[in-house]
PDB file of N, CA and C in Angstrom:
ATOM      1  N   UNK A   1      98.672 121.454  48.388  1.00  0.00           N
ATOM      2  CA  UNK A   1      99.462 120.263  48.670  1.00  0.00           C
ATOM      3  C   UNK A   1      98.603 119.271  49.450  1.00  0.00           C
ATOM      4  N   UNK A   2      98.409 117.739  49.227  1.00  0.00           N
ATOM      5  CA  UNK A   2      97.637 117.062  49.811  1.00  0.00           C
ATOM      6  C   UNK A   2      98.364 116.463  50.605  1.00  0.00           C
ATOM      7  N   UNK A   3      97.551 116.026  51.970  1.00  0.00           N
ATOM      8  CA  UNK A   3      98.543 114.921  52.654  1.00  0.00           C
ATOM      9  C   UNK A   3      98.473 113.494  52.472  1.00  0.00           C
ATOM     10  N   UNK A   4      99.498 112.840  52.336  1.00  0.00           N
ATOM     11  CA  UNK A   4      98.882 111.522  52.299  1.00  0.00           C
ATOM     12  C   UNK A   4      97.713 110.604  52.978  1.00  0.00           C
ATOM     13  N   UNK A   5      97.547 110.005  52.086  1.00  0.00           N
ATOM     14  CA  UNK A   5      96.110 109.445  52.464  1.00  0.00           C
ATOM     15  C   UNK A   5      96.455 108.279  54.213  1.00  0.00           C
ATOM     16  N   UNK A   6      97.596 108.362  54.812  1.00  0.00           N
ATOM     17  CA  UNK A   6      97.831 107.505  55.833  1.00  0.00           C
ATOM     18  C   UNK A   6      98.009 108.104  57.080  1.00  0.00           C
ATOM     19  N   UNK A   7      98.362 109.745  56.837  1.00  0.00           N
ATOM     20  CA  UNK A   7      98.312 110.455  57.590  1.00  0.00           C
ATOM     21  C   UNK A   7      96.903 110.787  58.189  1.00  0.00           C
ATOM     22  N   UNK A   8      95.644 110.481  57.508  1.00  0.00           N
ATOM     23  CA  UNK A   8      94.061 110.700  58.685  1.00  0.00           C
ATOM     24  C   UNK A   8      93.773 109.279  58.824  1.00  0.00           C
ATOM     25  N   UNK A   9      94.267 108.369  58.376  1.00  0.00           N
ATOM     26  CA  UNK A   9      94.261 107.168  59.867  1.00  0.00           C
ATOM     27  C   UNK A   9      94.569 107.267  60.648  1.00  0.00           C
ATOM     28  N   UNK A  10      93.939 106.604  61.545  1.00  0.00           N
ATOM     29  CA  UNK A  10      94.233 106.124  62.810  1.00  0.00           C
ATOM     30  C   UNK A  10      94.134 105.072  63.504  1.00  0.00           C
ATOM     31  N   UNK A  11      95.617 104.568  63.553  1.00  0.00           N
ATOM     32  CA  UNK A  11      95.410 102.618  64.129  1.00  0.00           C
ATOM     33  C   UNK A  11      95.272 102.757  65.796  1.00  0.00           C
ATOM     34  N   UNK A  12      94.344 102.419  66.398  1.00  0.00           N
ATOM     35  CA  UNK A  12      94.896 102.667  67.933  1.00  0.00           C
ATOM     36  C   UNK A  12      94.122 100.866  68.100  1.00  0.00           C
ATOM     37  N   UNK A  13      95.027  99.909  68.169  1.00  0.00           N
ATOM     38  CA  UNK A  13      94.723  98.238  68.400  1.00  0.00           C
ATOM     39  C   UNK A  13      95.041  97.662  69.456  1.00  0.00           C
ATOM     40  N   UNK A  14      95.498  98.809  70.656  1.00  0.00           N
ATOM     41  CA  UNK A  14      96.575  97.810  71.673  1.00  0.00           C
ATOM     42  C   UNK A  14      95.159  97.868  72.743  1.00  0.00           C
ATOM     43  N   UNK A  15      95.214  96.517  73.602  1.00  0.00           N
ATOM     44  CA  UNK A  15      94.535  96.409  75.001  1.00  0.00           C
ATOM     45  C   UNK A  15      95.359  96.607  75.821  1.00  0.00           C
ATOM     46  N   UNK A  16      95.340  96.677  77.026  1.00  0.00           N
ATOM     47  CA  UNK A  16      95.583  96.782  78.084  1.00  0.00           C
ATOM     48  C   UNK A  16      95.695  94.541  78.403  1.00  0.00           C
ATOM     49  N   UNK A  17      96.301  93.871  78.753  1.00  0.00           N
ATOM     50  CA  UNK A  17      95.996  92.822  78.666  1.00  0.00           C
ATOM     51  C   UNK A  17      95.833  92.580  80.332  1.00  0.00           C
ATOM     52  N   UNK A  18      97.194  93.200  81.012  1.00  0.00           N
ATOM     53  CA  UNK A  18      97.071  92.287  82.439  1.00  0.00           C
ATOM     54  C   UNK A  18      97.753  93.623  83.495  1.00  0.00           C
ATOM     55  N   UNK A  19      98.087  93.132  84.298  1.00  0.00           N
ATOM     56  CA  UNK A  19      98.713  94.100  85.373  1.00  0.00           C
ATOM     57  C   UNK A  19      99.106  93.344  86.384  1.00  0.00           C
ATOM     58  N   UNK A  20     100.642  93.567  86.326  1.00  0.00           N
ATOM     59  CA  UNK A  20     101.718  92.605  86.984  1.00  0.00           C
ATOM     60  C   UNK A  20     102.453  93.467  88.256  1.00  0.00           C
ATOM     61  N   UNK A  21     102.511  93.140  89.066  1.00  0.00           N
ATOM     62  CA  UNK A  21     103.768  93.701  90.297  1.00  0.00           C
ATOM     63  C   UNK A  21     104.484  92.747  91.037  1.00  0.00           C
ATOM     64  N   UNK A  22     104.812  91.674  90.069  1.00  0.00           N
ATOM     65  CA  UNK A  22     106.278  90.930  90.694  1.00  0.00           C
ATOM     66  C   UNK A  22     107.415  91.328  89.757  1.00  0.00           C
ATOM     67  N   UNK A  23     108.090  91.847  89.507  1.00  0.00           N
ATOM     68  CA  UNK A  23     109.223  91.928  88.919  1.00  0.00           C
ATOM     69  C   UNK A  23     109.772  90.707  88.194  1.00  0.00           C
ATOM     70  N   UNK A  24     109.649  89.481  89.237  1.00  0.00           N
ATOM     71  CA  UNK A  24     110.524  88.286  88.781  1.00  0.00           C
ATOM     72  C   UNK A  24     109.413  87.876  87.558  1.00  0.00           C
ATOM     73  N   UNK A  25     108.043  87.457  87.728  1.00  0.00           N
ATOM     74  CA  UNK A  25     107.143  87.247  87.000  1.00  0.00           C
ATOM     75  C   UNK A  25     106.893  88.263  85.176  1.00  0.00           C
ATOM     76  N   UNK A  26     107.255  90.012  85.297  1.00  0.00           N
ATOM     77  CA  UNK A  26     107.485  90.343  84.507  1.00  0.00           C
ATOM     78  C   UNK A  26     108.571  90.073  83.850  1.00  0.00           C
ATOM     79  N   UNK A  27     109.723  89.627  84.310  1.00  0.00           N
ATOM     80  CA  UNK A  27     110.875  89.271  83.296  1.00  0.00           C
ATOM     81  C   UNK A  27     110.702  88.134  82.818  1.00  0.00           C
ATOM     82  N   UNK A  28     109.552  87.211  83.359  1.00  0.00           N
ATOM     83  CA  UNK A  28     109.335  86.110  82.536  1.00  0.00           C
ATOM     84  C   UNK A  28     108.239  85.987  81.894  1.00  0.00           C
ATOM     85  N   UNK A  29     107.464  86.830  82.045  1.00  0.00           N
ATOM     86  CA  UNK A  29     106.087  87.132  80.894  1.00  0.00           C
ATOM     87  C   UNK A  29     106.742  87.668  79.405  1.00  0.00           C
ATOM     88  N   UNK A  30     108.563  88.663  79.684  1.00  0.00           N
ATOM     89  CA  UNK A  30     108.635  89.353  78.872  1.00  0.00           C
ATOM     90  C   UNK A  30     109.250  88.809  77.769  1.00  0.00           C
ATOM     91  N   UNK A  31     110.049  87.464  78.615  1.00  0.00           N
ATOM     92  CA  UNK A  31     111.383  86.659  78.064  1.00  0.00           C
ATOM     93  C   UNK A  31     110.076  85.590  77.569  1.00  0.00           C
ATOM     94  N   UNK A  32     109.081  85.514  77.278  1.00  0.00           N
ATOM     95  CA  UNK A  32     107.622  84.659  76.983  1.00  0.00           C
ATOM     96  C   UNK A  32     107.495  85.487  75.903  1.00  0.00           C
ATOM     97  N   UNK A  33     107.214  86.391  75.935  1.00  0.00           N
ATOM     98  CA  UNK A  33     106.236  86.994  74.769  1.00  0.00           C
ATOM     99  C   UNK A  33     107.587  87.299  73.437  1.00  0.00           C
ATOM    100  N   UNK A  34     108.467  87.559  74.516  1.00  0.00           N
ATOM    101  CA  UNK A  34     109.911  87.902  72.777  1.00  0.00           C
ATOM    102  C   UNK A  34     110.344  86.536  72.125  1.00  0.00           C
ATOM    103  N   UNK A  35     110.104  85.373  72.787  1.00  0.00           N
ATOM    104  CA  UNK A  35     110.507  84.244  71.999  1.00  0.00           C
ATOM    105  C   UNK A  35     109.062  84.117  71.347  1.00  0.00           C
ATOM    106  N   UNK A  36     108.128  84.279  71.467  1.00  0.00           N
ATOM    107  CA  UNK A  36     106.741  83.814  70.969  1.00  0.00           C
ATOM    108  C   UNK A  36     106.709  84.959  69.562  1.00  0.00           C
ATOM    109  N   UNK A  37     107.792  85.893  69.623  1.00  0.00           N
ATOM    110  CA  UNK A  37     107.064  87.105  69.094  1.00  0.00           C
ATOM    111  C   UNK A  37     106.294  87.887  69.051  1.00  0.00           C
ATOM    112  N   UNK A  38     105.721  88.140  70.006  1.00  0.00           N
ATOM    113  CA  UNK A  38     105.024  89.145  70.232  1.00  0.00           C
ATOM    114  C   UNK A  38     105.431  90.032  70.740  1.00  0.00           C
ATOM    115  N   UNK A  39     104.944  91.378  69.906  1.00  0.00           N
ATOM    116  CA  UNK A  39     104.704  92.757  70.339  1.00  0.00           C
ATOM    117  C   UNK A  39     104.215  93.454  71.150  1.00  0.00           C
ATOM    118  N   UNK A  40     105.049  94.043  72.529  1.00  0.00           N
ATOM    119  CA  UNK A  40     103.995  94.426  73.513  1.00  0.00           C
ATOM    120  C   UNK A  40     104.814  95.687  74.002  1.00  0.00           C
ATOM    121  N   UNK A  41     104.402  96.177  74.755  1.00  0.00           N
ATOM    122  CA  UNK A  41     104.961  97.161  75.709  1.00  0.00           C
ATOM    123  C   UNK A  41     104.387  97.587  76.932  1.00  0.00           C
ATOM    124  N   UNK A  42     105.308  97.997  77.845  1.00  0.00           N
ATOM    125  CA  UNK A  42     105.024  97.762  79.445  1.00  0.00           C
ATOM    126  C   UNK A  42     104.717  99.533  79.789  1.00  0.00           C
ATOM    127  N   UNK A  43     103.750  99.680  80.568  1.00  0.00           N
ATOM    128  CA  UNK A  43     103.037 101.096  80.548  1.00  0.00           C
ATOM    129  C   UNK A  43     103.026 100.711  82.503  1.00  0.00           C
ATOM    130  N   UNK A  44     104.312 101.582  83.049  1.00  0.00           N
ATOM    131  CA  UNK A  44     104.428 101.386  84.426  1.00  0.00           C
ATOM    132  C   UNK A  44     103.394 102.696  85.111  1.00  0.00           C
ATOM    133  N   UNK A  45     103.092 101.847  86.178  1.00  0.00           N
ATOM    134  CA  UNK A  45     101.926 102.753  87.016  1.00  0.00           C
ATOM    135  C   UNK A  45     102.463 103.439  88.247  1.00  0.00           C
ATOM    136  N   UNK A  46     102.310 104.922  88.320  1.00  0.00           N
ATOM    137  CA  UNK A  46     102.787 105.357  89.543  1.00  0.00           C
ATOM    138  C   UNK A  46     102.353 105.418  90.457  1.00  0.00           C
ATOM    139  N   UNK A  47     102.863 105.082  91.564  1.00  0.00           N
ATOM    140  CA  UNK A  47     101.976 104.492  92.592  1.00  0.00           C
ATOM    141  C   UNK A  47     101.457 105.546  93.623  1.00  0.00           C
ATOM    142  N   UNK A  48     100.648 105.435  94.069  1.00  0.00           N
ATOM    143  CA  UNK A  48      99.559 106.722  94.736  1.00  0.00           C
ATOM    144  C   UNK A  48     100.801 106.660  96.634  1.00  0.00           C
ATOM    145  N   UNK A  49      99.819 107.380  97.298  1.00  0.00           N
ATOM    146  CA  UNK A  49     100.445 107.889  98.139  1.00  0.00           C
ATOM    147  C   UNK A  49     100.230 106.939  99.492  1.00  0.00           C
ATOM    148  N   UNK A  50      98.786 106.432  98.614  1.00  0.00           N
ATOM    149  CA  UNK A  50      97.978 105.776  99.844  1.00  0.00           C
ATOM    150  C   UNK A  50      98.451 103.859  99.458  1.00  0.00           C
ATOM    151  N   UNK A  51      98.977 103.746  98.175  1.00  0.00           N
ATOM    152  CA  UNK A  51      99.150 102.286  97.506  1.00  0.00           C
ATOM    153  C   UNK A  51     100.242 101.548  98.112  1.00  0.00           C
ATOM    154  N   UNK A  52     100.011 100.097  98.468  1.00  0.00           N
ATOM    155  CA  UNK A  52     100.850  98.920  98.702  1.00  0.00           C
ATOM    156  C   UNK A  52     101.443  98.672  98.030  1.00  0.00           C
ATOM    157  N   UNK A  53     101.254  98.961  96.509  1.00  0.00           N
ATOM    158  CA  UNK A  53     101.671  98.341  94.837  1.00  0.00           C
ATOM    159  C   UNK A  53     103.126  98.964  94.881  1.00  0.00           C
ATOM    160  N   UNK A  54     104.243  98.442  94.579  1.00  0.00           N
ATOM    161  CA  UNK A  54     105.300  99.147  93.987  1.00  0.00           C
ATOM    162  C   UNK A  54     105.522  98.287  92.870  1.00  0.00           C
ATOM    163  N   UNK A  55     106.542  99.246  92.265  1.00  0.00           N
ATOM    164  CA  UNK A  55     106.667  98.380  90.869  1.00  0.00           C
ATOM    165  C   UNK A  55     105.643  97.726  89.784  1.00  0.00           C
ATOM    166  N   UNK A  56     104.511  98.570  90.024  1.00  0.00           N
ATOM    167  CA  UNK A  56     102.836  97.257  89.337  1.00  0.00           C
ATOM    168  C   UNK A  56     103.118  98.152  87.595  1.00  0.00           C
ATOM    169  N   UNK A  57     102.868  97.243  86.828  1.00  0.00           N
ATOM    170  CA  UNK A  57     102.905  97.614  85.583  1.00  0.00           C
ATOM    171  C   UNK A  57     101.751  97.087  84.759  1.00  0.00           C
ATOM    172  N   UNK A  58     101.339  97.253  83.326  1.00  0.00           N
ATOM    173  CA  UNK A  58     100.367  96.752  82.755  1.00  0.00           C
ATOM    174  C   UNK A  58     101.404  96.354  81.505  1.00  0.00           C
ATOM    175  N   UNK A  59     101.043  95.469  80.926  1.00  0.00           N
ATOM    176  CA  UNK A  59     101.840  94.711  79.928  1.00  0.00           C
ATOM    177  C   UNK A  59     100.152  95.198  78.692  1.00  0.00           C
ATOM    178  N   UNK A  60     100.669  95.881  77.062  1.00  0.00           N
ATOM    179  CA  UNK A  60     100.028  95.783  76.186  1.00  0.00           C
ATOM    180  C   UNK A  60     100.105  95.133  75.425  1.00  0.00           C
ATOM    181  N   UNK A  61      99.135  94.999  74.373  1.00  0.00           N
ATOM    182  CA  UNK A  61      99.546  93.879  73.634  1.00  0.00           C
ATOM    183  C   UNK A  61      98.801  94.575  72.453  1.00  0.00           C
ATOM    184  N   UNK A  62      98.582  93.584  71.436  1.00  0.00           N
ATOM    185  CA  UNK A  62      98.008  93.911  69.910  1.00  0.00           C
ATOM    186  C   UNK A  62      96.811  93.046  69.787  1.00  0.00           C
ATOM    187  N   UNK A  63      95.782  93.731  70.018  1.00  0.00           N
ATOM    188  CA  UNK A  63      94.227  93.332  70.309  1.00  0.00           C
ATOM    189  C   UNK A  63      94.083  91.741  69.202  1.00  0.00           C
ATOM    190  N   UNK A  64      95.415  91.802  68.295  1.00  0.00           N
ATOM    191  CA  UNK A  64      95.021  90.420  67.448  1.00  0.00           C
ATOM    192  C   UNK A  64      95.963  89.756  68.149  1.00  0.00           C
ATOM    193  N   UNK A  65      96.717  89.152  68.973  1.00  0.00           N
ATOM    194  CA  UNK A  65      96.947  88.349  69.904  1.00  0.00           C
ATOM    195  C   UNK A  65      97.339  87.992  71.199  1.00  0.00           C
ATOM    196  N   UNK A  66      95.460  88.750  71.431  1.00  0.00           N
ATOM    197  CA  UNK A  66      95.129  88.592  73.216  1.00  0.00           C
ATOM    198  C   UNK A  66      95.145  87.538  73.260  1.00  0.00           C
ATOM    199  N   UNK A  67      94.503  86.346  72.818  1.00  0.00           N
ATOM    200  CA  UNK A  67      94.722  84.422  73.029  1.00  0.00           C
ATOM    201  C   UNK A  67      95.736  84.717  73.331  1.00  0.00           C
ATOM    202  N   UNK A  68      96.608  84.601  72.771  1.00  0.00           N
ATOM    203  CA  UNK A  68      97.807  83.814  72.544  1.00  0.00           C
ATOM    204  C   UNK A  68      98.391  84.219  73.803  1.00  0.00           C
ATOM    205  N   UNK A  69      98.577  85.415  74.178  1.00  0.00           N
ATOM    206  CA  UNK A  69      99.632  86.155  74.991  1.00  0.00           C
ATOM    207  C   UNK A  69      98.855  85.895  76.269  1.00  0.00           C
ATOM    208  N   UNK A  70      97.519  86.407  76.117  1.00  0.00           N
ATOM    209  CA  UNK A  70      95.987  85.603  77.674  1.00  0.00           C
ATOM    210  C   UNK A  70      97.114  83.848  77.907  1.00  0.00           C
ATOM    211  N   UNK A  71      97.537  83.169  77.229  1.00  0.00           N
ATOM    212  CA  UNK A  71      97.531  81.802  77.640  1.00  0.00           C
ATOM    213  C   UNK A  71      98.955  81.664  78.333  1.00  0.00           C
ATOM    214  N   UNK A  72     100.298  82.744  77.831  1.00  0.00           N
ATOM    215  CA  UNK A  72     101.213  82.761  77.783  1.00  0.00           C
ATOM    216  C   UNK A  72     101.520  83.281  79.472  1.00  0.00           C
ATOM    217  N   UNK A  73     100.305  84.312  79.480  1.00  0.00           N
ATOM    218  CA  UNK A  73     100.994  85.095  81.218  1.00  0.00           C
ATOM    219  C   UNK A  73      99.713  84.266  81.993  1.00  0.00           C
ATOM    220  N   UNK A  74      98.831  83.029  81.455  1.00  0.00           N
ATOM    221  CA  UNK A  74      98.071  82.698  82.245  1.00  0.00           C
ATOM    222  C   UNK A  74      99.114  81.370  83.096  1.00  0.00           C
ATOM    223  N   UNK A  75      99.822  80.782  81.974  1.00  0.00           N
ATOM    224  CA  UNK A  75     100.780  79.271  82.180  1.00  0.00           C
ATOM    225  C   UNK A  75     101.990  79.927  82.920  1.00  0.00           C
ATOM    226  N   UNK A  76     102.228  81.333  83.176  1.00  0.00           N
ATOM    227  CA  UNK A  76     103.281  81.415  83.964  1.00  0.00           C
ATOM    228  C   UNK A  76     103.033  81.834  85.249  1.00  0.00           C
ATOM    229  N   UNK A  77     101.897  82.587  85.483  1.00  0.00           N
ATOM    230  CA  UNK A  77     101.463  83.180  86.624  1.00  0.00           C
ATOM    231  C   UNK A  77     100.726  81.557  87.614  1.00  0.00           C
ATOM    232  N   UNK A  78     100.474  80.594  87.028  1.00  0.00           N
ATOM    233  CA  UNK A  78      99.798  79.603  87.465  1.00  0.00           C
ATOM    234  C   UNK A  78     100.688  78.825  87.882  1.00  0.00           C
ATOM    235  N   UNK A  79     101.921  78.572  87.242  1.00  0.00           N
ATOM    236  CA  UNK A  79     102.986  77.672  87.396  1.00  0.00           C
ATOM    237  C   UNK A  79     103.923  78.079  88.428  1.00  0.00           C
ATOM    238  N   UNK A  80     103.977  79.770  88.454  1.00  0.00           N
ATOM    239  CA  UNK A  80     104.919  80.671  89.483  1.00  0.00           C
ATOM    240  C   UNK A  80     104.001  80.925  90.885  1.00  0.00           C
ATOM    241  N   UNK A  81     102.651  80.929  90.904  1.00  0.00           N
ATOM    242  CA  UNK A  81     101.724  81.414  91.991  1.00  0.00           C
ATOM    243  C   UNK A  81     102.135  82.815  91.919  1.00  0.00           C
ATOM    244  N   UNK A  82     101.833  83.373  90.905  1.00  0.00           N
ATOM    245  CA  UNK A  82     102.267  85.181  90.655  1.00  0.00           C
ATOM    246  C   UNK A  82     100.534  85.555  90.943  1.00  0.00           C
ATOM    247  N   UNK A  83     100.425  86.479  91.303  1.00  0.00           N
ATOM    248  CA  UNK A  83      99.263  87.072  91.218  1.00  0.00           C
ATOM    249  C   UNK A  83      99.378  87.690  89.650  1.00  0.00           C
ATOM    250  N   UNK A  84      98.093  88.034  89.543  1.00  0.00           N
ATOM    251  CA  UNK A  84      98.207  88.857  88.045  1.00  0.00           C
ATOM    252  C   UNK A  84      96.311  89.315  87.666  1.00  0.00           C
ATOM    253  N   UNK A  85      96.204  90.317  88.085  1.00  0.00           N
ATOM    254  CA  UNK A  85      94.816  91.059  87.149  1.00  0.00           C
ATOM    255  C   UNK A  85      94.454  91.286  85.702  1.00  0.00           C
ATOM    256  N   UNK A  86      93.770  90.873  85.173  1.00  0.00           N
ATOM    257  CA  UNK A  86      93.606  91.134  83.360  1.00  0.00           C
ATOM    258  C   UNK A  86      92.470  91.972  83.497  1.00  0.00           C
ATOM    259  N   UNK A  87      92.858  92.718  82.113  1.00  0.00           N
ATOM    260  CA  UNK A  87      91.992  94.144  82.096  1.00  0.00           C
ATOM    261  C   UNK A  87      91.468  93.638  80.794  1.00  0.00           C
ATOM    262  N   UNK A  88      92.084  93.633  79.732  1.00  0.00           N
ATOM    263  CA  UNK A  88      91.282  93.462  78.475  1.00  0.00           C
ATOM    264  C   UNK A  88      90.560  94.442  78.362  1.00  0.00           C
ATOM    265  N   UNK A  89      91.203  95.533  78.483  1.00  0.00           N
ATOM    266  CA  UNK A  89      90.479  96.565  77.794  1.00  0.00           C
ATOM    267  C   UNK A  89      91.314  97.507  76.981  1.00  0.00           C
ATOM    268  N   UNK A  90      90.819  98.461  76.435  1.00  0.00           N
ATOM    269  CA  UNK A  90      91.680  99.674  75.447  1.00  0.00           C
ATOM    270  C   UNK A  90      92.496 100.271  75.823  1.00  0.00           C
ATOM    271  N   UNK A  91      93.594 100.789  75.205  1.00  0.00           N
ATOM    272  CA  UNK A  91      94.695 101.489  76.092  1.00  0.00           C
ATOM    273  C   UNK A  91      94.309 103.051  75.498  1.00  0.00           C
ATOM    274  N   UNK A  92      94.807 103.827  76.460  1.00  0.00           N
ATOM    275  CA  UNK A  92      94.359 105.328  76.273  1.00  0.00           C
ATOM    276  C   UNK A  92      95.281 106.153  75.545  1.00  0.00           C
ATOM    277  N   UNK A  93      95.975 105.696  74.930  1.00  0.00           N
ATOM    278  CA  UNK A  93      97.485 106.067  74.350  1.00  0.00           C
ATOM    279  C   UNK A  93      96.521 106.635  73.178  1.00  0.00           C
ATOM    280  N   UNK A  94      96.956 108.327  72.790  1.00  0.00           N
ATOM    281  CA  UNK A  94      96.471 108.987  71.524  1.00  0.00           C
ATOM    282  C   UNK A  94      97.805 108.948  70.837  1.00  0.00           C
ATOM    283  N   UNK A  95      97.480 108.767  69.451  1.00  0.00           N
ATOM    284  CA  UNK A  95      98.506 108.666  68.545  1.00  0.00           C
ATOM    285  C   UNK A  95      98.473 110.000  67.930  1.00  0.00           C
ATOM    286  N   UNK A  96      97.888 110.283  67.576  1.00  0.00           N
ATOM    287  CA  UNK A  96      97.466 111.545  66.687  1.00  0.00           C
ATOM    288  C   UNK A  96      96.771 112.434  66.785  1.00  0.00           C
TER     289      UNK A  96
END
């Protein structure tokens, strides 16, 4: 029996884009990216023993629209005075 030929792919496309810990600022990066359409999901960080951070999360995205979404949490974090770190890098999520 063969397996389908889609089953030994492997898509893994998401970055890591930013890393947020205002709350108010994530509900408006999020209420940003669902009218824009974009696809993302929020990968919350637990916070160490020794950390100031509560609530800090990383927002992902789909490595084909880092622009877009880079401009989207750049015009809100600038306009709100949110702090906000960008990672732009790979997310560690194994699919398979």
């Amino acid at each position: 029996m063969n397996q389908p030929l889609y089953t030994a792919l492997k898509v893994h496309n998401e970055i890591e884009l930013c890393e947020i810990s205002d709350l108010e600022c994530k509900r408006l990066i999020e209420q940003a990216l669902l009218k824009e359409r974009i696809s993302f999901y929020i990968h919350w960080l637990k916070p160490s023993l020794f950390s100031r951070k509560k609530n800090c999360c990383i927002f992902c995205v789909n490595e084909n629209v880092q622009e877009t979404a880079e401009d989207i949490v750049r015009s809100i974090c600038d306009e709100g005075g949110y702090p906000v770190k960008f990672l732009f890098r790979k997310t560690h999520n194994e699919y398979l």
